[in-house]
N, C-alpha and C. Protein backbone atom coordinates (compact mmCIF):
# COMPACT_ATOMS: atom_id res chain seq x y z
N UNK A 1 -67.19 -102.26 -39.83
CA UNK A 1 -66.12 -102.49 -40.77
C UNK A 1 -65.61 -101.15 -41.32
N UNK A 2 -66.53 -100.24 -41.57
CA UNK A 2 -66.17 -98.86 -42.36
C UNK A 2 -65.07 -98.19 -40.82
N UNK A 3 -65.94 -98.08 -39.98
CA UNK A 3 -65.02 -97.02 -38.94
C UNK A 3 -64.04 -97.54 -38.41
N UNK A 4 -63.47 -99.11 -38.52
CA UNK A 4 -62.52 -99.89 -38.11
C UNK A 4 -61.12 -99.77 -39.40
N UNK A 5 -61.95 -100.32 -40.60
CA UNK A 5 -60.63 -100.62 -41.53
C UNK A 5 -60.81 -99.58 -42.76
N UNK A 6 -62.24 -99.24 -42.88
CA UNK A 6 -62.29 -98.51 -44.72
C UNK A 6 -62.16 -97.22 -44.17
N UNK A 7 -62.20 -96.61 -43.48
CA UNK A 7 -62.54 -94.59 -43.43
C UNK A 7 -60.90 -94.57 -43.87
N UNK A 8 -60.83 -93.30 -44.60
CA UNK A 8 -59.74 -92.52 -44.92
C UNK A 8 -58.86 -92.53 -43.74
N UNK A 9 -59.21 -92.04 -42.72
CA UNK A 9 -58.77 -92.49 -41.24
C UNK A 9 -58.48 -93.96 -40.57
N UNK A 10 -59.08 -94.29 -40.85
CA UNK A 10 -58.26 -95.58 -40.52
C UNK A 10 -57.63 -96.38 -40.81
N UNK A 11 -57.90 -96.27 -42.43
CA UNK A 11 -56.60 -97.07 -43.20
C UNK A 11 -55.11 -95.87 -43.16
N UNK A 12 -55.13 -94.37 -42.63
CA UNK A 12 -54.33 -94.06 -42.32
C UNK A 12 -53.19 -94.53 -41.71
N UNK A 13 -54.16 -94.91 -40.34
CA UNK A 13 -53.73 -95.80 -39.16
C UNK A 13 -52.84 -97.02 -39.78
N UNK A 14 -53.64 -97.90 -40.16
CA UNK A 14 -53.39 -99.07 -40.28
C UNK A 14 -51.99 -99.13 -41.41
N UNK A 15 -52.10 -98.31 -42.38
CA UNK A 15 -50.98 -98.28 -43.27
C UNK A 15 -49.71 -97.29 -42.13
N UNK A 16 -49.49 -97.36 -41.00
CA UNK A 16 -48.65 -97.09 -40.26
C UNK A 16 -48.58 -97.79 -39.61
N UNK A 17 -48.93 -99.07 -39.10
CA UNK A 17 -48.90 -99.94 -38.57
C UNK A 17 -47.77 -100.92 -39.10
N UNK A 18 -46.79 -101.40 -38.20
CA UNK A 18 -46.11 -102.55 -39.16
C UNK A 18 -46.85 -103.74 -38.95
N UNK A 19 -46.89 -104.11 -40.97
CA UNK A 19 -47.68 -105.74 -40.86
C UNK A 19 -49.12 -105.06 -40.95
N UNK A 20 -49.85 -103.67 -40.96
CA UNK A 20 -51.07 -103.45 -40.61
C UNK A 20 -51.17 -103.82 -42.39
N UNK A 21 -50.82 -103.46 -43.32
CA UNK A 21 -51.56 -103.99 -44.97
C UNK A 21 -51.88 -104.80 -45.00
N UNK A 22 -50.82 -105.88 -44.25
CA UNK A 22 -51.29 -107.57 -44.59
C UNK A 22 -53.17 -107.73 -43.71
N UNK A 23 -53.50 -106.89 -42.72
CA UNK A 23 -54.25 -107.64 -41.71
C UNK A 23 -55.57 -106.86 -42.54
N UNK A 24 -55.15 -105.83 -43.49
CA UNK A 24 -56.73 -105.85 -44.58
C UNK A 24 -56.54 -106.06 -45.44
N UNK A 25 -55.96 -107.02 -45.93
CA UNK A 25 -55.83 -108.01 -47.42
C UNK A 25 -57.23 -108.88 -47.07
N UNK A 26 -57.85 -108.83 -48.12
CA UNK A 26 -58.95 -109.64 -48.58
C UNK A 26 -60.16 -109.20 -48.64
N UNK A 27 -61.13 -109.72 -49.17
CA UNK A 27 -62.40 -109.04 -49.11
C UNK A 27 -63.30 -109.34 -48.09
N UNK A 28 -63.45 -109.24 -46.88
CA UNK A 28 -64.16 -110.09 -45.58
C UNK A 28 -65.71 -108.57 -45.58
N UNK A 29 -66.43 -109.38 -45.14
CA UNK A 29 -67.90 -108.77 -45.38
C UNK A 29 -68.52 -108.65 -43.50
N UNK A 30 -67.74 -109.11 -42.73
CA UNK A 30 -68.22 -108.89 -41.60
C UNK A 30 -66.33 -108.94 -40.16
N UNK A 31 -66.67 -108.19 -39.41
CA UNK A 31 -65.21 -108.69 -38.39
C UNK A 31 -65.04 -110.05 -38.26
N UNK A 32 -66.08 -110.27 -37.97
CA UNK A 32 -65.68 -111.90 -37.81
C UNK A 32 -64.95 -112.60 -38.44
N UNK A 33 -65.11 -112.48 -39.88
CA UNK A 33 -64.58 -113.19 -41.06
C UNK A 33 -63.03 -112.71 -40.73
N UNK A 34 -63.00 -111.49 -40.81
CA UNK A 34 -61.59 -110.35 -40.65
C UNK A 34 -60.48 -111.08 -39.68
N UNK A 35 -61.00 -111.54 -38.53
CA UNK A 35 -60.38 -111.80 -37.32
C UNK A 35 -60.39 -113.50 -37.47
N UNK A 36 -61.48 -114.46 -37.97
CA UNK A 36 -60.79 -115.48 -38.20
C UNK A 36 -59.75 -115.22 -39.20
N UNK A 37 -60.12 -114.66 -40.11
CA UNK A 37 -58.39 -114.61 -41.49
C UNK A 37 -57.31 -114.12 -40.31
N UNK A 38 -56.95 -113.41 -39.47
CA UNK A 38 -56.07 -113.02 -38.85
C UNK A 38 -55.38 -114.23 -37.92
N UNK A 39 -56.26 -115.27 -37.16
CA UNK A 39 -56.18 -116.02 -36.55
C UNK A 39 -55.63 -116.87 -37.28
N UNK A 40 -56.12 -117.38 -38.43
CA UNK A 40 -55.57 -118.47 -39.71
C UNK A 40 -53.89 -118.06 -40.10
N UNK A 41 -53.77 -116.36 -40.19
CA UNK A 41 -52.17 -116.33 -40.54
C UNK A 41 -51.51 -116.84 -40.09
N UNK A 42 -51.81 -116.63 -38.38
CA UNK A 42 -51.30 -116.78 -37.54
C UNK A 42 -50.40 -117.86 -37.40
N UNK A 43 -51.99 -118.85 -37.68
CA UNK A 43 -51.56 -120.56 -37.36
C UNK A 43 -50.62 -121.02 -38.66
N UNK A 44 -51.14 -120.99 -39.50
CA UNK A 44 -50.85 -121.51 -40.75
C UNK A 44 -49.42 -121.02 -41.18
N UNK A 45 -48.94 -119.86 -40.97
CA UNK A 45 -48.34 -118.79 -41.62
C UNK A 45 -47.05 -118.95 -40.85
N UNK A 46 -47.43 -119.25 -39.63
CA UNK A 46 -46.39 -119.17 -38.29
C UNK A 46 -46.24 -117.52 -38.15
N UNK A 47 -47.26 -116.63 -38.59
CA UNK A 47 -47.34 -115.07 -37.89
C UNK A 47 -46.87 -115.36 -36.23
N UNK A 48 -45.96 -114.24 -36.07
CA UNK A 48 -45.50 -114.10 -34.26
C UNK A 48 -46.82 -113.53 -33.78
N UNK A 49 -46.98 -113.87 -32.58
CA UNK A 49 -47.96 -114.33 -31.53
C UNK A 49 -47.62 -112.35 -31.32
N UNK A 50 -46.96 -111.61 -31.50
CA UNK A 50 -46.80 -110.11 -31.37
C UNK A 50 -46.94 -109.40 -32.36
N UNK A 51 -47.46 -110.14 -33.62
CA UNK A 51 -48.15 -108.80 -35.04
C UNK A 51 -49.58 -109.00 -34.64
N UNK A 52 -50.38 -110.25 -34.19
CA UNK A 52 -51.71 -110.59 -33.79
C UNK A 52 -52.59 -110.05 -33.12
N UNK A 53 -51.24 -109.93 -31.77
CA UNK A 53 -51.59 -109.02 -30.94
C UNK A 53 -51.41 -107.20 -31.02
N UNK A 54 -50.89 -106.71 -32.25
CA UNK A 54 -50.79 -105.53 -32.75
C UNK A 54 -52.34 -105.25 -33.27
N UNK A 55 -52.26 -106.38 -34.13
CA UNK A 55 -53.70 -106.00 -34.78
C UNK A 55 -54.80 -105.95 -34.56
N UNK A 56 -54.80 -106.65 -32.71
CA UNK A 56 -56.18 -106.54 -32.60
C UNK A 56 -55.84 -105.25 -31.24
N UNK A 57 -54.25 -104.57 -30.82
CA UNK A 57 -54.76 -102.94 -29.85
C UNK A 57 -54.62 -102.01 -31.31
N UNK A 58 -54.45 -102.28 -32.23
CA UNK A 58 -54.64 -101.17 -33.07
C UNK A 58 -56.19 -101.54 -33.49
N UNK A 59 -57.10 -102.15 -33.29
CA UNK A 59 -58.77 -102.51 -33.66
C UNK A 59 -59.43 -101.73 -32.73
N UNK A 60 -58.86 -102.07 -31.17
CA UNK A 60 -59.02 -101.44 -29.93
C UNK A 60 -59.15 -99.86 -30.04
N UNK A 61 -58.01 -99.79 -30.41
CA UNK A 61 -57.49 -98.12 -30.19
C UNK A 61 -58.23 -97.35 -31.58
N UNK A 62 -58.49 -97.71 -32.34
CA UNK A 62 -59.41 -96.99 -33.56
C UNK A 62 -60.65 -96.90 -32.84
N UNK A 63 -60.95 -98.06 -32.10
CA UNK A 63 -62.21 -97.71 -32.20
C UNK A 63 -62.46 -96.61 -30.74
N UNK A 64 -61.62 -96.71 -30.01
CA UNK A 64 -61.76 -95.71 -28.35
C UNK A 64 -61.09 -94.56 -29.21
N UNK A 65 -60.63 -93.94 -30.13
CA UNK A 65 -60.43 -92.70 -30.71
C UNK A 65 -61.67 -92.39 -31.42
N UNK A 66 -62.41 -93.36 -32.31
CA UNK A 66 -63.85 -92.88 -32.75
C UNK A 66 -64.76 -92.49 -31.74
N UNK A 67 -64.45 -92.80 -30.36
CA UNK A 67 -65.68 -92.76 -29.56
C UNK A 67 -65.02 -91.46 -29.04
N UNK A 68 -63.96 -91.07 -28.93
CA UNK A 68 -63.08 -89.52 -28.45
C UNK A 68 -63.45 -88.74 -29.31
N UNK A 69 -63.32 -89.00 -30.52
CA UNK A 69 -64.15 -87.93 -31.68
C UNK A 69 -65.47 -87.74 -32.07
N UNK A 70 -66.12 -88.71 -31.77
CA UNK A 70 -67.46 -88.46 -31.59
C UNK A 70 -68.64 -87.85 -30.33
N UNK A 71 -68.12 -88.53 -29.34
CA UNK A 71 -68.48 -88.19 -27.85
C UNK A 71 -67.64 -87.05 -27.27
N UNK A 72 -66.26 -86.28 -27.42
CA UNK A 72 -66.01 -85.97 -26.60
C UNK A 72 -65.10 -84.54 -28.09
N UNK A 73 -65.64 -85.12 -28.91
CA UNK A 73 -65.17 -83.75 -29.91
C UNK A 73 -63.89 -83.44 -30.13
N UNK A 74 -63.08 -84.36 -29.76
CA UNK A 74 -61.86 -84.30 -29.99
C UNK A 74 -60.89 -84.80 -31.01
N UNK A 75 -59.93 -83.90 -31.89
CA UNK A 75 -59.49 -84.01 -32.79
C UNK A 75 -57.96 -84.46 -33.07
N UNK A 76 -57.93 -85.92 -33.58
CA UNK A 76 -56.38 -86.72 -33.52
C UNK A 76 -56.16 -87.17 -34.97
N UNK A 77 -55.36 -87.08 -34.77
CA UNK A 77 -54.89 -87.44 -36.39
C UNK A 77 -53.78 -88.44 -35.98
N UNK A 78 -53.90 -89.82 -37.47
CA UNK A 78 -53.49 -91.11 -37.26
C UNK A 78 -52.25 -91.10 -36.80
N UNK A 79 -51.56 -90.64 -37.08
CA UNK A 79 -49.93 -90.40 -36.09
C UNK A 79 -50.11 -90.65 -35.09
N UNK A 80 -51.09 -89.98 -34.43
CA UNK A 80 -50.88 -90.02 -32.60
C UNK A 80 -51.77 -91.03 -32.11
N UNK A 81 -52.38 -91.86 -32.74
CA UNK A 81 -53.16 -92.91 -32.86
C UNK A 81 -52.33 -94.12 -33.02
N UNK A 82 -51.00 -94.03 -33.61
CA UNK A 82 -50.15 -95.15 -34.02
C UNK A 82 -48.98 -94.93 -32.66
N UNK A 83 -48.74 -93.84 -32.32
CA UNK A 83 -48.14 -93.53 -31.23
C UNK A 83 -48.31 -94.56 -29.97
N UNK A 84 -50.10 -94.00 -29.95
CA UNK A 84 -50.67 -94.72 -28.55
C UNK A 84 -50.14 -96.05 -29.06
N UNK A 85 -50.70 -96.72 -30.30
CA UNK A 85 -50.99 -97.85 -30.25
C UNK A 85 -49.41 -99.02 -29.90
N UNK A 86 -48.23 -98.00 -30.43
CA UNK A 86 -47.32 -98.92 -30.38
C UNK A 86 -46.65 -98.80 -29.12
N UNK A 87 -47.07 -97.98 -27.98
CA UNK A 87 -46.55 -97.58 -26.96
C UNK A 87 -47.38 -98.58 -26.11
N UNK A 88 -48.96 -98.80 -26.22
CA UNK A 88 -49.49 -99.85 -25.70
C UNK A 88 -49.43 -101.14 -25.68
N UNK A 89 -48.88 -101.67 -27.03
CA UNK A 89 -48.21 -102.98 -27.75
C UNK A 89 -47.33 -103.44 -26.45
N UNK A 90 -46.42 -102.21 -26.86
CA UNK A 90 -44.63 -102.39 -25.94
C UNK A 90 -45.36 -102.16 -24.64
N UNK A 91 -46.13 -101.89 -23.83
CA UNK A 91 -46.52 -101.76 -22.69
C UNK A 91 -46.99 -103.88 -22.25
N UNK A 92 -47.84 -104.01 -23.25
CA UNK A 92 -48.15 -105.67 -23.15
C UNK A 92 -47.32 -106.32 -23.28
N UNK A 93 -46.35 -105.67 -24.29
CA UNK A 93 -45.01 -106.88 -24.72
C UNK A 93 -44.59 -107.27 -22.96
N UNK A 94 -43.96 -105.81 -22.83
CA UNK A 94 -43.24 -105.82 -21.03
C UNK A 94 -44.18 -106.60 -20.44
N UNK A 95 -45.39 -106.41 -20.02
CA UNK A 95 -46.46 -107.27 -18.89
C UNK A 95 -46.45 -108.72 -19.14
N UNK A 96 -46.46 -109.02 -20.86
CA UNK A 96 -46.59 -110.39 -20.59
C UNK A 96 -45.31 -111.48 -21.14
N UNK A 97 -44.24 -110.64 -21.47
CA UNK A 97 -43.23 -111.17 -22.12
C UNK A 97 -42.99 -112.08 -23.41
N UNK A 98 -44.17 -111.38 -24.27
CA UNK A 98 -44.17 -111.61 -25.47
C UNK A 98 -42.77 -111.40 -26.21
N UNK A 99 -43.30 -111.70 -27.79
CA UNK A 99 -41.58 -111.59 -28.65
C UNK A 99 -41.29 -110.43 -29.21
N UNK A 100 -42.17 -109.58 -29.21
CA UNK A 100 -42.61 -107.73 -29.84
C UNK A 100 -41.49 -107.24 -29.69
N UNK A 101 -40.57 -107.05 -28.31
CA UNK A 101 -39.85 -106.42 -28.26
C UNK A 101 -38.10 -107.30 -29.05
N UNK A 102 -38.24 -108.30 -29.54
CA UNK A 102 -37.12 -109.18 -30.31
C UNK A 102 -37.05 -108.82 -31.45
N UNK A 103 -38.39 -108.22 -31.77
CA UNK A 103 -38.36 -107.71 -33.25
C UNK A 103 -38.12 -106.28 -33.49
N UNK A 104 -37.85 -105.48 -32.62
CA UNK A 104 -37.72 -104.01 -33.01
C UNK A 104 -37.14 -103.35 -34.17
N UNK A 105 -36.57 -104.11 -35.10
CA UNK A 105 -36.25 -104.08 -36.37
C UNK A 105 -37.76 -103.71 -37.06
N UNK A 106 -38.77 -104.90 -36.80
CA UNK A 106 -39.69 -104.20 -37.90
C UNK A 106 -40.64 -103.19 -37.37
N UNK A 107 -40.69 -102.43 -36.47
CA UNK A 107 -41.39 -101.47 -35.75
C UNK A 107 -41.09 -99.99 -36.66
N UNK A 108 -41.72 -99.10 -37.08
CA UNK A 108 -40.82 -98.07 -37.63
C UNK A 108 -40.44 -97.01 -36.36
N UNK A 109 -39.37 -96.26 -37.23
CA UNK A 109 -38.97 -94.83 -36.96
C UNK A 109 -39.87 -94.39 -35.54
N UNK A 110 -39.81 -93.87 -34.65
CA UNK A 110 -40.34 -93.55 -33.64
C UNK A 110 -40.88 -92.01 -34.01
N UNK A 111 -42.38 -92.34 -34.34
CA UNK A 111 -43.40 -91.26 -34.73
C UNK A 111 -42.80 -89.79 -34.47
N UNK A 112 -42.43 -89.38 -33.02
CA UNK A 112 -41.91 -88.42 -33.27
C UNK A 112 -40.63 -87.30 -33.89
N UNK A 113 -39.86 -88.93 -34.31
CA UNK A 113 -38.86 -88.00 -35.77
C UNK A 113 -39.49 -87.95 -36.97
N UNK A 114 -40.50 -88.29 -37.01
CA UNK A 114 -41.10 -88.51 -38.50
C UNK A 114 -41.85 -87.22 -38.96
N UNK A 115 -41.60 -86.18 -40.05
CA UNK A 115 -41.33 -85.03 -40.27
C UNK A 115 -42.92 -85.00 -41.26
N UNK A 116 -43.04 -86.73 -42.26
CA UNK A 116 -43.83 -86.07 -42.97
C UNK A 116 -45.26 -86.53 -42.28
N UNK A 117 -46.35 -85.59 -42.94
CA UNK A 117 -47.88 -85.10 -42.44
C UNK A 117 -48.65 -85.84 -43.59
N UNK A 118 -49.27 -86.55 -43.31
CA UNK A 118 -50.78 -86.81 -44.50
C UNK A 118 -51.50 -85.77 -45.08
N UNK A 119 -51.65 -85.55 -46.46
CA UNK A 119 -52.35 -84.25 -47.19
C UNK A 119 -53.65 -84.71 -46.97
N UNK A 120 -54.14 -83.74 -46.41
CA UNK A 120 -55.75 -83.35 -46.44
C UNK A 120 -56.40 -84.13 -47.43
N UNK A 121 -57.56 -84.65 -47.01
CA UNK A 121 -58.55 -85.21 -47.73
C UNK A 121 -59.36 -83.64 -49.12
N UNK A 122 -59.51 -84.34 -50.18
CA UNK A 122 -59.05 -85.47 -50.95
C UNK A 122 -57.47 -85.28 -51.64
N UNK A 123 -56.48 -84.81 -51.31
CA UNK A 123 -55.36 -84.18 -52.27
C UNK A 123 -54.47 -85.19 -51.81
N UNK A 124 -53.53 -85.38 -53.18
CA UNK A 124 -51.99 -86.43 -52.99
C UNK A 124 -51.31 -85.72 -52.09
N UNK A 125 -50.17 -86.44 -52.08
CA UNK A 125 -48.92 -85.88 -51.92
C UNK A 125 -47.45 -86.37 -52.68
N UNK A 126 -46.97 -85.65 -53.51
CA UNK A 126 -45.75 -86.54 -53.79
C UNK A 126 -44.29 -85.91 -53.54
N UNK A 127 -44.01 -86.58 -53.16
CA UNK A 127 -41.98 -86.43 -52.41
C UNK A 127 -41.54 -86.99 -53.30
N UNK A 128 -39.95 -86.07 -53.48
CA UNK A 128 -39.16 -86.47 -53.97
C UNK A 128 -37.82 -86.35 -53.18
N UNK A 129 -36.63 -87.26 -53.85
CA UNK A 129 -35.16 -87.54 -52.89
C UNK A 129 -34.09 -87.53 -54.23
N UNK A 130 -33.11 -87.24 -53.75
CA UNK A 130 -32.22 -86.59 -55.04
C UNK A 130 -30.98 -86.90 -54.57
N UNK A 131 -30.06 -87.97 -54.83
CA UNK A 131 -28.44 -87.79 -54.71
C UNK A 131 -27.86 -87.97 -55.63
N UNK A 132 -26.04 -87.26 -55.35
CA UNK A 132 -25.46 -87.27 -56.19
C UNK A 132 -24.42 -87.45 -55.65
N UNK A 133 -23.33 -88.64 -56.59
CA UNK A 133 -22.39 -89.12 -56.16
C UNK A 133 -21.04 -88.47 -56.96
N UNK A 134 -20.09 -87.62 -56.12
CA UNK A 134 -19.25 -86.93 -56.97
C UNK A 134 -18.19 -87.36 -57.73
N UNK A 135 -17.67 -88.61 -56.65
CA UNK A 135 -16.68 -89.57 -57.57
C UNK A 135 -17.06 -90.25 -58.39
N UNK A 136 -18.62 -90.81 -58.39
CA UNK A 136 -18.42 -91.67 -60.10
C UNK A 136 -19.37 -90.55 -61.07
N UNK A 137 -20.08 -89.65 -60.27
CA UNK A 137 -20.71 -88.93 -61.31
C UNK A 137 -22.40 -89.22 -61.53
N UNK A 138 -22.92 -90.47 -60.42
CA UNK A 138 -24.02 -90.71 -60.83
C UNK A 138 -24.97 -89.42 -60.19
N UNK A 139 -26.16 -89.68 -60.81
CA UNK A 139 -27.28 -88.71 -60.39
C UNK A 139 -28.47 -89.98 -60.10
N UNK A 140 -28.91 -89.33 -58.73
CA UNK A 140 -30.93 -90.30 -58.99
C UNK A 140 -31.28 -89.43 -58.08
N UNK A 141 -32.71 -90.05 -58.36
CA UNK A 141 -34.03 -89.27 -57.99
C UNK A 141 -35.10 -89.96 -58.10
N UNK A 142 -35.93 -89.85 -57.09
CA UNK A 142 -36.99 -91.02 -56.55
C UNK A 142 -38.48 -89.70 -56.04
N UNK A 143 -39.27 -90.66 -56.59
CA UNK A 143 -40.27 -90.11 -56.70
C UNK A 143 -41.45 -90.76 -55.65
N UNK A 144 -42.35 -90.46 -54.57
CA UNK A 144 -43.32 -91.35 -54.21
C UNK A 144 -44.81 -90.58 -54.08
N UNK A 145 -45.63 -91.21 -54.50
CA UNK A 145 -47.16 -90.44 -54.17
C UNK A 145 -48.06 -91.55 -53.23
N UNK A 146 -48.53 -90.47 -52.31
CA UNK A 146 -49.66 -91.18 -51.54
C UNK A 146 -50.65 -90.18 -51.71
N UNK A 147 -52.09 -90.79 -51.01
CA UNK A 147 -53.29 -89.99 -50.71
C UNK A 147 -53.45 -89.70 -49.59
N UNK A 148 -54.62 -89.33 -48.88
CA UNK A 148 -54.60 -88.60 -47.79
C UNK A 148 -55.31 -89.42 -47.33
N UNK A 149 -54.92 -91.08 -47.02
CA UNK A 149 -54.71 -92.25 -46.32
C UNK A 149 -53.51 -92.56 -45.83
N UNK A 150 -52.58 -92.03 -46.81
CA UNK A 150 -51.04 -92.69 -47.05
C UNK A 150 -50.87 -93.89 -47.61
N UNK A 151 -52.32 -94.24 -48.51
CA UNK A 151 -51.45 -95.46 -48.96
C UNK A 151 -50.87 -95.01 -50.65
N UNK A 152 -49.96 -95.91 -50.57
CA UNK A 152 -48.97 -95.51 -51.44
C UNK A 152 -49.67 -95.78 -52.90
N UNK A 153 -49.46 -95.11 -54.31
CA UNK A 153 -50.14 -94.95 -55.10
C UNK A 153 -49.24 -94.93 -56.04
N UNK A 154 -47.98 -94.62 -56.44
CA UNK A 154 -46.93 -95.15 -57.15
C UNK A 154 -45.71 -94.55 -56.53
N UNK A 155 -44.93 -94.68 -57.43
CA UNK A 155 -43.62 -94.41 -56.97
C UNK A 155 -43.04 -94.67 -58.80
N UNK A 156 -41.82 -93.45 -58.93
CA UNK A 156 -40.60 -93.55 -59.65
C UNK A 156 -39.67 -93.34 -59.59
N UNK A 157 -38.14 -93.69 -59.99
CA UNK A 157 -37.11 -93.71 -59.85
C UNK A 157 -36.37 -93.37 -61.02
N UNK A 158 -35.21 -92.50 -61.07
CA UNK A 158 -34.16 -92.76 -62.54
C UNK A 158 -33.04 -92.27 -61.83
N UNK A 159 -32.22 -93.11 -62.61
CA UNK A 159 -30.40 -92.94 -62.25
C UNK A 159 -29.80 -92.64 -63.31
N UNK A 160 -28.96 -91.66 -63.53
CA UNK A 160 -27.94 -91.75 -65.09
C UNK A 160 -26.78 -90.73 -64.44
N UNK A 161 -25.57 -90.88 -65.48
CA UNK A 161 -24.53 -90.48 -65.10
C UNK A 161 -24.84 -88.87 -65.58
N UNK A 162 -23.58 -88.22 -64.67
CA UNK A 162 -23.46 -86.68 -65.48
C UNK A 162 -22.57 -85.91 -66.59
């Protein structure tokens, strides 16, 4: 359970995953439990038959990267871990003509335009975004902090005129 869903590293992963928050919601004490709750969304929920199958090559692929970093000393960071994983997804989608590829709306940004980096264990990170609109005069600015998981830890916003 720790080297799958709790390490700093893997909830990296998983909070890059689309749909990956929902699939560690709850308190489950063994996989089993984990993977029936996943199975139950499924049914119950009407979850697509292609987030299910996300969640269990991103289970896959955490765990054949722990065995690359442990056995073979090699050093990846969750980006290229979410890379494989959604490139393998869309590899199954094609083989078995699942609905994965109908949804490409909720897939994100394709890892390699994505500029920002996870801060080092243990330090935040917080970004900020700033526009300004010249014809009516407004100003905002947005604030977001994560940890060096990426999961998100707050966020603020303010708008006022100039």
């Amino acid at each position: 359970m720790h080297v799958l869903f709790q390490c700093p590293f893997s909830r990296a992963v998983w909070s890059l995953i689309p749909g990956g928050s929902l699939a560690l919601t709850g308190g489950y004490n063994t996989m089993a439990e984990m993977f029936e709750s996943w199975l139950q969304h499924k049914q119950q929920q009407n979850f697509r038959e292609s987030w299910f199958q996300l969640m269990l090559v991103t289970t896959w692929s955490l765990w054949n990267t722990r065995c690359e970093v442990n056995f073979q000393d090699v050093k990846i960071q969750p980006h290229s871990v979410v890379k494989k994983v959604l490139n393998f997804a869309a590899y199954l989608d094609k083989m078995y003509g699942s609905s994965l590829n109908q949804h490409n709306s909720t897939l994100p940004i394709p890892l390699i335009e994505r500029h920002w980096q996870l801060p080092e264990s243990p330090f935040f990170k917080l970004n900020c975004d700033a526009s300004h609109n010249v014809n009516s005069g407004n100003i905002g600015i947005a604030l977001i902090l994560r940890d060096c998981a990426g999961t998100w830890r707050g966020a603020q916003q303010n708008a006022m005129q100039e």
